[in-house]
C-alpha atoms as a PDB file:
ATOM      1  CA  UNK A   1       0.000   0.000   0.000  1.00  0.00           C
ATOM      2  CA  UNK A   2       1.156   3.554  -0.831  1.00  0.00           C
ATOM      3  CA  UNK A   3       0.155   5.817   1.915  1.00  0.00           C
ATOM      4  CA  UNK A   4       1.608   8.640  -0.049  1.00  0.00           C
ATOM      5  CA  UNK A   5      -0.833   7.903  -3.006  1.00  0.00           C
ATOM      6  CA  UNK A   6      -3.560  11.262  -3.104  1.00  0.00           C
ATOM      7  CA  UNK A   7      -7.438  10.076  -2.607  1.00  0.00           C
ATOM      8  CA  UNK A   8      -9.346  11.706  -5.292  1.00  0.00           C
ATOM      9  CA  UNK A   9     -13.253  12.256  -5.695  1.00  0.00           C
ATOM     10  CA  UNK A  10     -15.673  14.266  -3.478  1.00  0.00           C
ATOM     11  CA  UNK A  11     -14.989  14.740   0.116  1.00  0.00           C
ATOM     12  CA  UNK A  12     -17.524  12.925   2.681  1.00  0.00           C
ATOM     13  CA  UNK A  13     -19.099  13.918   5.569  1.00  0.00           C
ATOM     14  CA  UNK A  14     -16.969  12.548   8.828  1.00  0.00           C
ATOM     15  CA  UNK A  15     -15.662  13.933  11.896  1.00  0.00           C
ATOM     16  CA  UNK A  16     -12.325  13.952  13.031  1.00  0.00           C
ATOM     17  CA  UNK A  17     -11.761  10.969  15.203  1.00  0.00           C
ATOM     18  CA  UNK A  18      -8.630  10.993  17.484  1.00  0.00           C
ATOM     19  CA  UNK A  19      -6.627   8.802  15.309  1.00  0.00           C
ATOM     20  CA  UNK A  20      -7.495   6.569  12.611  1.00  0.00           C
ATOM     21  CA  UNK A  21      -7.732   2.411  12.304  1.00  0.00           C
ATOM     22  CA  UNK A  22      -4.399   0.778  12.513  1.00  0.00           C
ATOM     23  CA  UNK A  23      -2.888   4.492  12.059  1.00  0.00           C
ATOM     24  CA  UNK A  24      -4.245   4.269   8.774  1.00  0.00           C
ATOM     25  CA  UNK A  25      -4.277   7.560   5.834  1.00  0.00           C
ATOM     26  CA  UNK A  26      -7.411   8.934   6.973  1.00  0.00           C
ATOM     27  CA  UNK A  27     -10.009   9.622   3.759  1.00  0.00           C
ATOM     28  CA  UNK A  28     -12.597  12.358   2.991  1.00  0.00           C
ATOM     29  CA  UNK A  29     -13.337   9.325   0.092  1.00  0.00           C
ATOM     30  CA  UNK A  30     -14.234   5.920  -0.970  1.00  0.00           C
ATOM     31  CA  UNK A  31     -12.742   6.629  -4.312  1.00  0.00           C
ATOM     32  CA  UNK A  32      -9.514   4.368  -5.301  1.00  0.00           C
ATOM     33  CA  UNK A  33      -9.858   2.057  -2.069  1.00  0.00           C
ATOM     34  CA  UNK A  34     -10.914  -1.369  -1.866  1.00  0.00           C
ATOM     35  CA  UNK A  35     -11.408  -1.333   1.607  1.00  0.00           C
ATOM     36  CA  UNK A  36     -12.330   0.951   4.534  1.00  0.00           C
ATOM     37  CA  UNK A  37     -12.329   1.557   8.257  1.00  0.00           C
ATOM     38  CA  UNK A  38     -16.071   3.516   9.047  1.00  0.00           C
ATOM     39  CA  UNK A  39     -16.915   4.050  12.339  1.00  0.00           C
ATOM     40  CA  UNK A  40     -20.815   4.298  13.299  1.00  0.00           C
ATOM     41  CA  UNK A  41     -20.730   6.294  16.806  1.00  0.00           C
ATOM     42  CA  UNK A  42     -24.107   5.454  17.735  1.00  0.00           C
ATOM     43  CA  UNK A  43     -25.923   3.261  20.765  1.00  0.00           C
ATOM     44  CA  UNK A  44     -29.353   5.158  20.754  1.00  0.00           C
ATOM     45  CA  UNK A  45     -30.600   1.851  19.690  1.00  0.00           C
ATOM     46  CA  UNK A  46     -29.480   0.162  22.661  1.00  0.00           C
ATOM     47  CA  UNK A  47     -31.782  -1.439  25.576  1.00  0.00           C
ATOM     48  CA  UNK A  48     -29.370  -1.863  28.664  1.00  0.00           C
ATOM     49  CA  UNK A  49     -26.489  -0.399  29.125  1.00  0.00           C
ATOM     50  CA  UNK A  50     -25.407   2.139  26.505  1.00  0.00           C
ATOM     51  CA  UNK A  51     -21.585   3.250  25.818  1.00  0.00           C
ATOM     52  CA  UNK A  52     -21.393   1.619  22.187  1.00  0.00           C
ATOM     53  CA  UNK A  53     -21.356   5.231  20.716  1.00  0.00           C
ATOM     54  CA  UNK A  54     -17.893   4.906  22.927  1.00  0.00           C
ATOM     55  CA  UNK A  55     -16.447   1.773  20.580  1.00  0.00           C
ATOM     56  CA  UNK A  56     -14.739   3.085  17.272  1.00  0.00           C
ATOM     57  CA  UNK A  57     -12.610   5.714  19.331  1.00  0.00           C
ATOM     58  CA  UNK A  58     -11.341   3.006  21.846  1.00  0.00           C
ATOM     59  CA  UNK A  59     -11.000   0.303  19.151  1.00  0.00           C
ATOM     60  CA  UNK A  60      -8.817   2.864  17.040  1.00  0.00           C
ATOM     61  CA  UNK A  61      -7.161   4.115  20.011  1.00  0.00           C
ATOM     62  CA  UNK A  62      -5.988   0.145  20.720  1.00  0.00           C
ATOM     63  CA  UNK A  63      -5.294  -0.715  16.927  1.00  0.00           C
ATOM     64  CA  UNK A  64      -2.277   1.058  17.396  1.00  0.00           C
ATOM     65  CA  UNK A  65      -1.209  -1.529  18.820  1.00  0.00           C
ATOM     66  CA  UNK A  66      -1.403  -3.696  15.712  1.00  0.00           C
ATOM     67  CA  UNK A  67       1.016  -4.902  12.808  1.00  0.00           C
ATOM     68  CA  UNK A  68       0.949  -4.829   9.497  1.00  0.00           C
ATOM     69  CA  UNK A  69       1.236  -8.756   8.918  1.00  0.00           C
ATOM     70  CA  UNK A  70      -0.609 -11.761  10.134  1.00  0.00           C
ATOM     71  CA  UNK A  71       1.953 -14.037  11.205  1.00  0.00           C
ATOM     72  CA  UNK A  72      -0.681 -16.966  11.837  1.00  0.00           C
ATOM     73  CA  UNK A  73      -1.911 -16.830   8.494  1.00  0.00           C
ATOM     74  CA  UNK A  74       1.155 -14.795   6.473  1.00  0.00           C
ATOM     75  CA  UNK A  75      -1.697 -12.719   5.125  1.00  0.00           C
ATOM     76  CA  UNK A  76      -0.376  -9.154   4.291  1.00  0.00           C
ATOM     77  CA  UNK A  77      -3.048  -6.963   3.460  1.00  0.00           C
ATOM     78  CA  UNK A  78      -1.973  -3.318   3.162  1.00  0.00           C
ATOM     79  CA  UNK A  79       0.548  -4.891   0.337  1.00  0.00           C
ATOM     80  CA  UNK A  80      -2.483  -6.481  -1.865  1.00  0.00           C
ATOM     81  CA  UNK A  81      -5.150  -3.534  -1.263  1.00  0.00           C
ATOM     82  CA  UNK A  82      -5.705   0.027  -0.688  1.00  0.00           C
ATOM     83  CA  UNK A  83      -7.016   0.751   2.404  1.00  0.00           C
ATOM     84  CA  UNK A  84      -7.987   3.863   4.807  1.00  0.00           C
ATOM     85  CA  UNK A  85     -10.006   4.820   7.557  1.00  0.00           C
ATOM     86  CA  UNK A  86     -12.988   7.033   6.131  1.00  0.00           C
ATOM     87  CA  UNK A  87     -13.857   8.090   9.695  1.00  0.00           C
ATOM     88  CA  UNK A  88     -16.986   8.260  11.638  1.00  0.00           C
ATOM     89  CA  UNK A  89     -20.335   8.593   9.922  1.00  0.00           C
ATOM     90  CA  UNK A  90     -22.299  12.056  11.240  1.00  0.00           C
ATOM     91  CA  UNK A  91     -25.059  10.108  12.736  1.00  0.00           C
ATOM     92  CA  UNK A  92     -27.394  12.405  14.139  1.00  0.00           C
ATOM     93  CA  UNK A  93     -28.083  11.297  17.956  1.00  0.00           C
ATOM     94  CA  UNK A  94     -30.536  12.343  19.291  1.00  0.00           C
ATOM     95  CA  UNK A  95     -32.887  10.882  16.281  1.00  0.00           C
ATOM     96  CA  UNK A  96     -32.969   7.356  15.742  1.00  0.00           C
ATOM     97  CA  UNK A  97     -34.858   6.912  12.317  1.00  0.00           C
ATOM     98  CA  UNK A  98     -32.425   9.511  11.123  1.00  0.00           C
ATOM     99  CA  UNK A  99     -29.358   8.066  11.779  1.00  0.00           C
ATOM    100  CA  UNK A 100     -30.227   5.383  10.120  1.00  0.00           C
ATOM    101  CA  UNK A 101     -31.155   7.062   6.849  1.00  0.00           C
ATOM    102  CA  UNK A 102     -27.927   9.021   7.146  1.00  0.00           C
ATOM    103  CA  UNK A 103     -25.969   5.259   7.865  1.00  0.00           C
ATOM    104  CA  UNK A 104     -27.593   4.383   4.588  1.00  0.00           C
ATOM    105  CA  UNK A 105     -26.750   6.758   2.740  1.00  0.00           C
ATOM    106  CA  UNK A 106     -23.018   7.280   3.416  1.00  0.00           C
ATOM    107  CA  UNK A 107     -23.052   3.427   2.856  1.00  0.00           C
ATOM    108  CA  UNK A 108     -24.524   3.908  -0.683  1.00  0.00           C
ATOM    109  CA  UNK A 109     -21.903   6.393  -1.685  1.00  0.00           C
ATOM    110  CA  UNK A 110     -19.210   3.813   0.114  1.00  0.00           C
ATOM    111  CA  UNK A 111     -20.730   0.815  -1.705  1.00  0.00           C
ATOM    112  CA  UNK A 112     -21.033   2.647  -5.244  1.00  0.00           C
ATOM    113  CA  UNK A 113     -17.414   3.286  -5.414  1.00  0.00           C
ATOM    114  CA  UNK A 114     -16.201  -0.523  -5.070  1.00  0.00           C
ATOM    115  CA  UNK A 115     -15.160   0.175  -1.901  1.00  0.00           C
ATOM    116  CA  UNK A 116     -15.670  -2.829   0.563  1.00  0.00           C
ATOM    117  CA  UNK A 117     -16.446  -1.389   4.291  1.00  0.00           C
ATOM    118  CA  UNK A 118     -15.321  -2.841   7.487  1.00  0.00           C
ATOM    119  CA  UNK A 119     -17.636  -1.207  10.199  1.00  0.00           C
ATOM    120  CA  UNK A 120     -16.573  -0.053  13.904  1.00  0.00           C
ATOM    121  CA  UNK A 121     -19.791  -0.030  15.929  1.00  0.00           C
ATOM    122  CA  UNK A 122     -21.960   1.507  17.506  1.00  0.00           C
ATOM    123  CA  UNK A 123     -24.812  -0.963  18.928  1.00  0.00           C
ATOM    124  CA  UNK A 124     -26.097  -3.502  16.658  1.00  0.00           C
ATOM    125  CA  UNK A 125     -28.732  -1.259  14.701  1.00  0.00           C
ATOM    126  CA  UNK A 126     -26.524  -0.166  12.241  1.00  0.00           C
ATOM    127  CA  UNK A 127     -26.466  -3.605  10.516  1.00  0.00           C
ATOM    128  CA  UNK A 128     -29.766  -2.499   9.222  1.00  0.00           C
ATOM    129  CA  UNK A 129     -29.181  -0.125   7.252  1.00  0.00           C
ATOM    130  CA  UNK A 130     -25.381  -1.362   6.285  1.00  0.00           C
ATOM    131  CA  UNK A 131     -27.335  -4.232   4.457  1.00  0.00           C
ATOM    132  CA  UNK A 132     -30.022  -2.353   3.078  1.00  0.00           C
ATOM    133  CA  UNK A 133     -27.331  -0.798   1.396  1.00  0.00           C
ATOM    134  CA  UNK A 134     -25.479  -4.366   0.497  1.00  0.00           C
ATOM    135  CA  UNK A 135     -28.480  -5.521  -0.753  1.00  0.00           C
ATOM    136  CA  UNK A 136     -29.061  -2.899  -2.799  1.00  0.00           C
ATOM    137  CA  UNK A 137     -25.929  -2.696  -4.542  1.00  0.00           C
ATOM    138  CA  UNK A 138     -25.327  -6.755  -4.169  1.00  0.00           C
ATOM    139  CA  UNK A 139     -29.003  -8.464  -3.937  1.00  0.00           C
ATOM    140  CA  UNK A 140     -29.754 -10.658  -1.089  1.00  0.00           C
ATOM    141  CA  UNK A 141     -26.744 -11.875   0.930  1.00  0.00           C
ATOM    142  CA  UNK A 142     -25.671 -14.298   2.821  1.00  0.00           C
ATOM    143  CA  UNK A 143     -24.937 -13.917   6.584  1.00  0.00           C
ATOM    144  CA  UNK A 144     -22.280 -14.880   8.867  1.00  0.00           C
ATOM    145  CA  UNK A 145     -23.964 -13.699  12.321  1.00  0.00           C
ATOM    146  CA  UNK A 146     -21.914 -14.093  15.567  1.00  0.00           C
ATOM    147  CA  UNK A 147     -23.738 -13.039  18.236  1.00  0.00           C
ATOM    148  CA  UNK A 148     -25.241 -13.932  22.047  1.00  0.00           C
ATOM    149  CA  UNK A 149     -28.841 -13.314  20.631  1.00  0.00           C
ATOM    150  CA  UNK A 150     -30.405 -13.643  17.600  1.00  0.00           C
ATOM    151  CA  UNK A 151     -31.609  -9.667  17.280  1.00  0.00           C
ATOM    152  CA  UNK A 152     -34.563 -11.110  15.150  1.00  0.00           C
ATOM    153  CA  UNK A 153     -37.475  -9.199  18.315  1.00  0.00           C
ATOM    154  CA  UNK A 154     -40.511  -8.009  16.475  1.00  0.00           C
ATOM    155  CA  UNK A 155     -40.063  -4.756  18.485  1.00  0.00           C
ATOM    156  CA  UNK A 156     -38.246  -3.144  21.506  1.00  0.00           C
ATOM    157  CA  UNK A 157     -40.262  -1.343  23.581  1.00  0.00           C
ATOM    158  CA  UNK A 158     -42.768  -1.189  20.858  1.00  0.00           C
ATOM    159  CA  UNK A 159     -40.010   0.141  18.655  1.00  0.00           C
ATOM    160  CA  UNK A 160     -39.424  -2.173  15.216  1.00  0.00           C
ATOM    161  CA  UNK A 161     -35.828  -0.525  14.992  1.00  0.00           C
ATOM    162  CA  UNK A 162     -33.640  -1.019  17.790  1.00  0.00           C
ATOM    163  CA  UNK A 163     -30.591  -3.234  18.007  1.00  0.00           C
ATOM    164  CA  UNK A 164     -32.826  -6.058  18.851  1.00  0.00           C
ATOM    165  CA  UNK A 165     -34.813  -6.436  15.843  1.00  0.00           C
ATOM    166  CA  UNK A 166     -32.348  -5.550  12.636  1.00  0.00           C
ATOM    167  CA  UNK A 167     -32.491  -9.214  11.153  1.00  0.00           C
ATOM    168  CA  UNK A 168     -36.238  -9.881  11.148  1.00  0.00           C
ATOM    169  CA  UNK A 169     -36.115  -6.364   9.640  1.00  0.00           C
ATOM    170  CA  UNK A 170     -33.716  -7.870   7.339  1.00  0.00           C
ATOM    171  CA  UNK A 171     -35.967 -10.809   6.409  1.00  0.00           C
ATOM    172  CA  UNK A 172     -39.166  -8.649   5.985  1.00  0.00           C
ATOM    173  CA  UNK A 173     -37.181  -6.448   3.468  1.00  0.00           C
ATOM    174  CA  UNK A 174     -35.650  -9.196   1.323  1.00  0.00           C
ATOM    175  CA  UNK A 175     -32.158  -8.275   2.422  1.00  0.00           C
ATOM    176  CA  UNK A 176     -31.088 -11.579   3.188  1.00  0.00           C
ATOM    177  CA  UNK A 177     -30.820 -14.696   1.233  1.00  0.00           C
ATOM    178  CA  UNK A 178     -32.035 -16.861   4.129  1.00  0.00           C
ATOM    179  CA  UNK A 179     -30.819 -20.381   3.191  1.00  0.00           C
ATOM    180  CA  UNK A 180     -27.114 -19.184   3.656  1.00  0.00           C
ATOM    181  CA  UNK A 181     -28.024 -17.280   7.159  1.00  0.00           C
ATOM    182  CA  UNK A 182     -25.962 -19.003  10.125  1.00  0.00           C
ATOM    183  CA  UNK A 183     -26.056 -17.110  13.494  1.00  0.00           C
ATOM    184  CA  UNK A 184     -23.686 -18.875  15.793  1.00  0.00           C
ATOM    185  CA  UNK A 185     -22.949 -18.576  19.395  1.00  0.00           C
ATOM    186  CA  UNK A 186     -26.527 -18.241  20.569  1.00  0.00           C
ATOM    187  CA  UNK A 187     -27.651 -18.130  24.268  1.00  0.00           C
ATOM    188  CA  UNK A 188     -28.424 -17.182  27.428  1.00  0.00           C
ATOM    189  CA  UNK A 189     -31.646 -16.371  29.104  1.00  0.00           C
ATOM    190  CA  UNK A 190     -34.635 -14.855  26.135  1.00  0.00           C
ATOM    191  CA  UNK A 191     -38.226 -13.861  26.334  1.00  0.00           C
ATOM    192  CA  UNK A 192     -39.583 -17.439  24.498  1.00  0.00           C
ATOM    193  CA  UNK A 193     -38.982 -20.483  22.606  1.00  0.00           C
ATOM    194  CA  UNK A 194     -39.452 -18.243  19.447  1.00  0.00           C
ATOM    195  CA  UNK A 195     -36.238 -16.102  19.831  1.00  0.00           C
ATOM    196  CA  UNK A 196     -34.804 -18.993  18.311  1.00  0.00           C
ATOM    197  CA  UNK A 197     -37.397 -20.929  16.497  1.00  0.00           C
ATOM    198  CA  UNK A 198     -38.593 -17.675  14.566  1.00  0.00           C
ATOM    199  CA  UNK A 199     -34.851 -17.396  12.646  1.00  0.00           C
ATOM    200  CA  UNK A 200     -35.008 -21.343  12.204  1.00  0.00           C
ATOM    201  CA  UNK A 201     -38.841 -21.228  10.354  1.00  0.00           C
ATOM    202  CA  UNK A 202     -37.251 -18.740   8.047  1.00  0.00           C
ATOM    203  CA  UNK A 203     -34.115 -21.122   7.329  1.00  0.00           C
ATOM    204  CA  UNK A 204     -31.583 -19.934   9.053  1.00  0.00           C
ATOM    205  CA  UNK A 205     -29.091 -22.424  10.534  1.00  0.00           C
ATOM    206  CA  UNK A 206     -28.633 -21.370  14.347  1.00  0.00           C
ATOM    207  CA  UNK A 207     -25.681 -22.706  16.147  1.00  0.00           C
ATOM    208  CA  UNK A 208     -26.140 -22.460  20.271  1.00  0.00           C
ATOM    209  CA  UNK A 209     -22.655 -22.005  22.244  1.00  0.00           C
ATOM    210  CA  UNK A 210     -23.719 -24.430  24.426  1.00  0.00           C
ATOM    211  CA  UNK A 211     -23.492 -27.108  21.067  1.00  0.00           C
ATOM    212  CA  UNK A 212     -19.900 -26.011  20.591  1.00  0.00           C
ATOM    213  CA  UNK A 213     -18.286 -25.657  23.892  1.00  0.00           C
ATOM    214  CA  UNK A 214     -14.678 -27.068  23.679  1.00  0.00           C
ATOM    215  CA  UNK A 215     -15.176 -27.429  19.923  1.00  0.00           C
ATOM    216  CA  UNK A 216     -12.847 -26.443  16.916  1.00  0.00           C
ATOM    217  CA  UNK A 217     -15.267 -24.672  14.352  1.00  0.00           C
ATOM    218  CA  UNK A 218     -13.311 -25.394  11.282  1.00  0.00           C
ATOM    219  CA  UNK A 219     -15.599 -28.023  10.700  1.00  0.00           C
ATOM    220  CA  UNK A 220     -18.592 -25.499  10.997  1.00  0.00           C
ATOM    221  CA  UNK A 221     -16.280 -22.779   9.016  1.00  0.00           C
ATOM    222  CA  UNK A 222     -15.951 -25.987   6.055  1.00  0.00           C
ATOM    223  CA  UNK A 223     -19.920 -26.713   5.967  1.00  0.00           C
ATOM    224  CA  UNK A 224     -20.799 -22.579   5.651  1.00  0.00           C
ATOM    225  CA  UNK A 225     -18.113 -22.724   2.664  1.00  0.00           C
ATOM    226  CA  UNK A 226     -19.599 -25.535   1.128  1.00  0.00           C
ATOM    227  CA  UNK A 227     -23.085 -24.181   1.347  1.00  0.00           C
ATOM    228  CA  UNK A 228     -22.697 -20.606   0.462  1.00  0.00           C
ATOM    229  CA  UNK A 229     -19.815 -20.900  -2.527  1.00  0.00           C
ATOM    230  CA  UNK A 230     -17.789 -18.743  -3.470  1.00  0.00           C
ATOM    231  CA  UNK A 231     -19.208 -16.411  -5.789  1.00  0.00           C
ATOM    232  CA  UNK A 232     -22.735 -15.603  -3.461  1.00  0.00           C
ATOM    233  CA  UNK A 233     -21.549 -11.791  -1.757  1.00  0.00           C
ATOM    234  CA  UNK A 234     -21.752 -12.548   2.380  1.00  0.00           C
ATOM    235  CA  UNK A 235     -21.749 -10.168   5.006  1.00  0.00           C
ATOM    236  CA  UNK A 236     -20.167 -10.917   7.885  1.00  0.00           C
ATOM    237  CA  UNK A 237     -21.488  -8.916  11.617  1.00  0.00           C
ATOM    238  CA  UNK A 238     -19.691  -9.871  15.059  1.00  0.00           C
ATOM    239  CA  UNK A 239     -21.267  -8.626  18.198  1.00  0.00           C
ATOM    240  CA  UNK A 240     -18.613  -9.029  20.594  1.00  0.00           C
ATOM    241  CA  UNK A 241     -20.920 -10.261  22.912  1.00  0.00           C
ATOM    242  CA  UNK A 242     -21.081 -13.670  20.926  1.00  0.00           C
ATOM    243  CA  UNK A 243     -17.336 -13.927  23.309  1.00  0.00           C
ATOM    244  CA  UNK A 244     -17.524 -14.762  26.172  1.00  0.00           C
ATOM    245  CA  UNK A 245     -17.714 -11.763  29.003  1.00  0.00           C
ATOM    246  CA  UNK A 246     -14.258 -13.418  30.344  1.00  0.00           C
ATOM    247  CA  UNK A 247     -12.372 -12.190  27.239  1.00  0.00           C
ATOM    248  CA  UNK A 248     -15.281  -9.483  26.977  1.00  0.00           C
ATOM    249  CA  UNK A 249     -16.874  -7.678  29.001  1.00  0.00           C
ATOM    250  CA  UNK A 250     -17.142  -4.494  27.795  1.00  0.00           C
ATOM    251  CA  UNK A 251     -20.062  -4.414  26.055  1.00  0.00           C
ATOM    252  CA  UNK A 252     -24.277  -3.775  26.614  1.00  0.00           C
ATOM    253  CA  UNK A 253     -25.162  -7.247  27.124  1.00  0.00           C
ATOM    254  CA  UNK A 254     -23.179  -9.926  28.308  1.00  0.00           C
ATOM    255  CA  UNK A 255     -23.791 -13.447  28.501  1.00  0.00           C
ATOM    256  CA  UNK A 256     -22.241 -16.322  30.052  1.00  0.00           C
ATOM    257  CA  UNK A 257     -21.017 -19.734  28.000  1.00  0.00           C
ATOM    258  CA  UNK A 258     -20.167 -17.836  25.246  1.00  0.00           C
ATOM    259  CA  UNK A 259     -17.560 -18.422  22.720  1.00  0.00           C
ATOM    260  CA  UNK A 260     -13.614 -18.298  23.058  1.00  0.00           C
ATOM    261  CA  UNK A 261     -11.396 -15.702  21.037  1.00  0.00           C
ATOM    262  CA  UNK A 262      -9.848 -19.113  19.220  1.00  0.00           C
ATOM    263  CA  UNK A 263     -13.101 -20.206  18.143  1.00  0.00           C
ATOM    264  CA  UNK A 264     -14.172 -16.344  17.033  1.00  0.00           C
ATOM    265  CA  UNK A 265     -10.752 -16.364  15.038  1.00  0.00           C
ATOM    266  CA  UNK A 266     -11.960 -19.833  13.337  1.00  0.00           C
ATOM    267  CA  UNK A 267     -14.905 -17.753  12.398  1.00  0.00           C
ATOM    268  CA  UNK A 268     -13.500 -15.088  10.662  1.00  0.00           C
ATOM    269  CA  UNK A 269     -10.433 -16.891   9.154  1.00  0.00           C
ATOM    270  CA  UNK A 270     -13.461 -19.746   7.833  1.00  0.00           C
ATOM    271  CA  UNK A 271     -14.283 -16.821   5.755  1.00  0.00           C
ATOM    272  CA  UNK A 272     -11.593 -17.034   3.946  1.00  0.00           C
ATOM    273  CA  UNK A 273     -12.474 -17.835   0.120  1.00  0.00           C
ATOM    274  CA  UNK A 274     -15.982 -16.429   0.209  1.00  0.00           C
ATOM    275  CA  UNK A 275     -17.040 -13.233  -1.496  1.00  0.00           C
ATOM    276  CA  UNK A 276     -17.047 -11.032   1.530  1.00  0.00           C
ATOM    277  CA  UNK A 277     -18.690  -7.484   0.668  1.00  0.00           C
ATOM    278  CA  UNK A 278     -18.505  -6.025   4.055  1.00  0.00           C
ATOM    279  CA  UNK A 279     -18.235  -6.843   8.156  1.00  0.00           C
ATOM    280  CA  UNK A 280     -18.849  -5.167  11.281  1.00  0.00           C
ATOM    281  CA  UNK A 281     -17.537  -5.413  14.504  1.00  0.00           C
ATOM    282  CA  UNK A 282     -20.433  -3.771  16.919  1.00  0.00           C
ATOM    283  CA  UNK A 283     -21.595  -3.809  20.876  1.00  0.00           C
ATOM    284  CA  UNK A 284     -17.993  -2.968  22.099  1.00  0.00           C
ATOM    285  CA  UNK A 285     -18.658  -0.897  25.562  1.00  0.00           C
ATOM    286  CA  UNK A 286     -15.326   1.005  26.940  1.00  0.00           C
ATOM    287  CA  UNK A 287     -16.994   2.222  29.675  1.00  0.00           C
ATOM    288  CA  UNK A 288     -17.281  -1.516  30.762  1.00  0.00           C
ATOM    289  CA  UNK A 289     -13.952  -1.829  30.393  1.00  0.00           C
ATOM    290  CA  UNK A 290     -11.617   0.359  31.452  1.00  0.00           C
ATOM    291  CA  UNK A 291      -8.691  -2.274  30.546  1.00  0.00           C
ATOM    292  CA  UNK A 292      -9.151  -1.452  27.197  1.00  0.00           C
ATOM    293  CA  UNK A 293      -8.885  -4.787  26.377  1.00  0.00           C
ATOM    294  CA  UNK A 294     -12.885  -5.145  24.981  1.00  0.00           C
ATOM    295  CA  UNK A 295     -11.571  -2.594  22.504  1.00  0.00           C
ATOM    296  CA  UNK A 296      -8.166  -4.351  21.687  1.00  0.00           C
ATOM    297  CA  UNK A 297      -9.879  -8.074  21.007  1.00  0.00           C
ATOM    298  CA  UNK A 298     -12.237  -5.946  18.695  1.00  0.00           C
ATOM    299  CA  UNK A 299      -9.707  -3.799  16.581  1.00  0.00           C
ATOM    300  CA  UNK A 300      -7.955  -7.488  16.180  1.00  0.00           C
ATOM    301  CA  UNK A 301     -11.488  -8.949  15.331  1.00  0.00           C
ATOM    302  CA  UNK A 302     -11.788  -6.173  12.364  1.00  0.00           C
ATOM    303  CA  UNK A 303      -8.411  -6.902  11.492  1.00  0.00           C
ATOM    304  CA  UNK A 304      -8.603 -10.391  10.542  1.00  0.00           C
ATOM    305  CA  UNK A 305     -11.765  -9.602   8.997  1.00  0.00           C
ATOM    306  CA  UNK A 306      -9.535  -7.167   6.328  1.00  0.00           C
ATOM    307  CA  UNK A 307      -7.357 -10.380   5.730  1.00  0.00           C
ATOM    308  CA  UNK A 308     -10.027 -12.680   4.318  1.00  0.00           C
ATOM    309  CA  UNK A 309     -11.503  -9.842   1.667  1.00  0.00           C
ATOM    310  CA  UNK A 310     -11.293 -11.089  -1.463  1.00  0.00           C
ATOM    311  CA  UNK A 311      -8.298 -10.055  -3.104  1.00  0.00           C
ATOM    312  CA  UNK A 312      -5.917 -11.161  -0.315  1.00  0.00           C
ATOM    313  CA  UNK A 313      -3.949 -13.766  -0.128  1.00  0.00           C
ATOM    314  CA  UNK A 314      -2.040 -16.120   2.573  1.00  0.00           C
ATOM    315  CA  UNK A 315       1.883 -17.178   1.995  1.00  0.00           C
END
């Protein structure tokens, strides 16, 4: 990569973060990348404890800690693509249905330039209108869903857009291609039976924790391959809460029994060698976490998620 190389094309709305992704080139501009850092500052979708607005500043902030190579797979992505941080997008908080017109929009403009976005969240809303945008520039996708709960609630509060409900949203708006749906790491305590029967009737494949405790998922990673190929686009989203709190606890909602940070690296590196379009990393807390170290597993989380785009490759 040639951080020295100019970004052309019209200047997007952001503001100014306090450092960028990886100390990345920070963008005004989708045009000439094939991938990009976006941050989504926003938790007003949230139903415990908010913060998430919190997570792209800490999750920068920590990046810095990061290299340029992956030494457990030898990829080395900033030599096969061009890549910057296009900053945060100027969600509007204190309006809800808003933001998320404003999410789609920057999205569309992201989207329309090739660009492939890797999202710093920001509670688990924003996936909504991220895919509306996919979908509209890709069709129906296919979804790689790590998560404690399956965020498929008819409403919140009597609310049908909070960041409980985005993927039955998802499913009402043709968004999703629901035969190559898995949501894995599923538990805890719900409301009924249907939290996760309702994904199941609509063919999604839901994989509890409890199913894969002590478990390698490369066998899991191989059957999600095999069933989605490798031309369908995907869209990968990782609530950090599909972790367990032990490795995790800064975030909104915790949940015990949940996964380990092996098995949520099997995940993402079980992506490798389908047509990923885009990922987010969302539900990372800092005020739950003073450590930092929430923010740190989630910055490496977005990381690996860079080094299984399409387009890079392993030694």
């Amino acid at each position: 990569m040639d951080f020295n190389q100019p970004l052309s094309g019209n200047a997007m709305p952001r503001f100014a973060g306090p450092g960028t992704m990886m100390r990345l080139p920070a963008a005004t501009s989708p045009a000439g990348l094939d991938a990009a850092f976006i941050g989504v500052p926003l938790d007003i979708g949230t139903s415990n404890r908010p913060g998430a607005r919190f997570g792209p500043r800490q999750m920068r902030a920590e990046s810095a800690l990061l290299r340029p190579y992956n030494m457990a797979t030898g990829a080395a992505p900033f030599d096969m693509l061009q890549v910057a941080d296009l900053g945060d997008v100027p969600i509007n908080t204190y309006s809800l249905p808003k933001s998320v017109g404003i999410i789609e929009h920057f999205y569309d403009e992201v989207l329309a330039s090739g660009c492939k976005p890797l999202t710093l969240g920001g509670d688990h809303t924003i996936a909504l209108p991220i895919l509306r945008a996919i979908a509209r520039r890709h069709g129906p996708v296919a979804l790689v869903h790590v998560d404690a709960h399956a965020d498929i609630n008819d409403d919140m509060f009597g609310e049908a857009i909070a960041h409980g409900t985005p993927f039955r949203r998802a499913v009402e708006e043709g968004l999703l291609a629901c035969d190559t749906v898995w949501q894995i790491g599923l538990r805890g305590t719900g409301y009924a039976a249907d939290d996760f029967d309702w994904p199941r009737a609509q063919g999604f494949t839901v994989v509890q924790a409890h199913e894969v405790w002590y478990q390698s998922l490369a066998p899991l990673m191989a059957q999600v391959r095999e069933r989605i190929g490798p031309d369908r686009p995907v869209y990968l989203s990782f609530d950090i809460d599909g972790i367990d709190p032990s490795y995790a606890g800064g975030t909104g909602t915790p949940e015990i029994g949940g996964l380990t940070v092996p098995q949520a690296l099997e995940i993402i590196r079980g992506c490798r060698g389908l047509n990923l379009v885009g990922g987010d990393l969302v539900e990372v807390s800092p005020p739950y976490d003073p450590s930092g170290n929430t923010a740190l597993l989630g910055a490496n989380l977005l990381y690996e998620m860079l080094c299984v785009l399409p387009g890079v490759h392993y030694r």
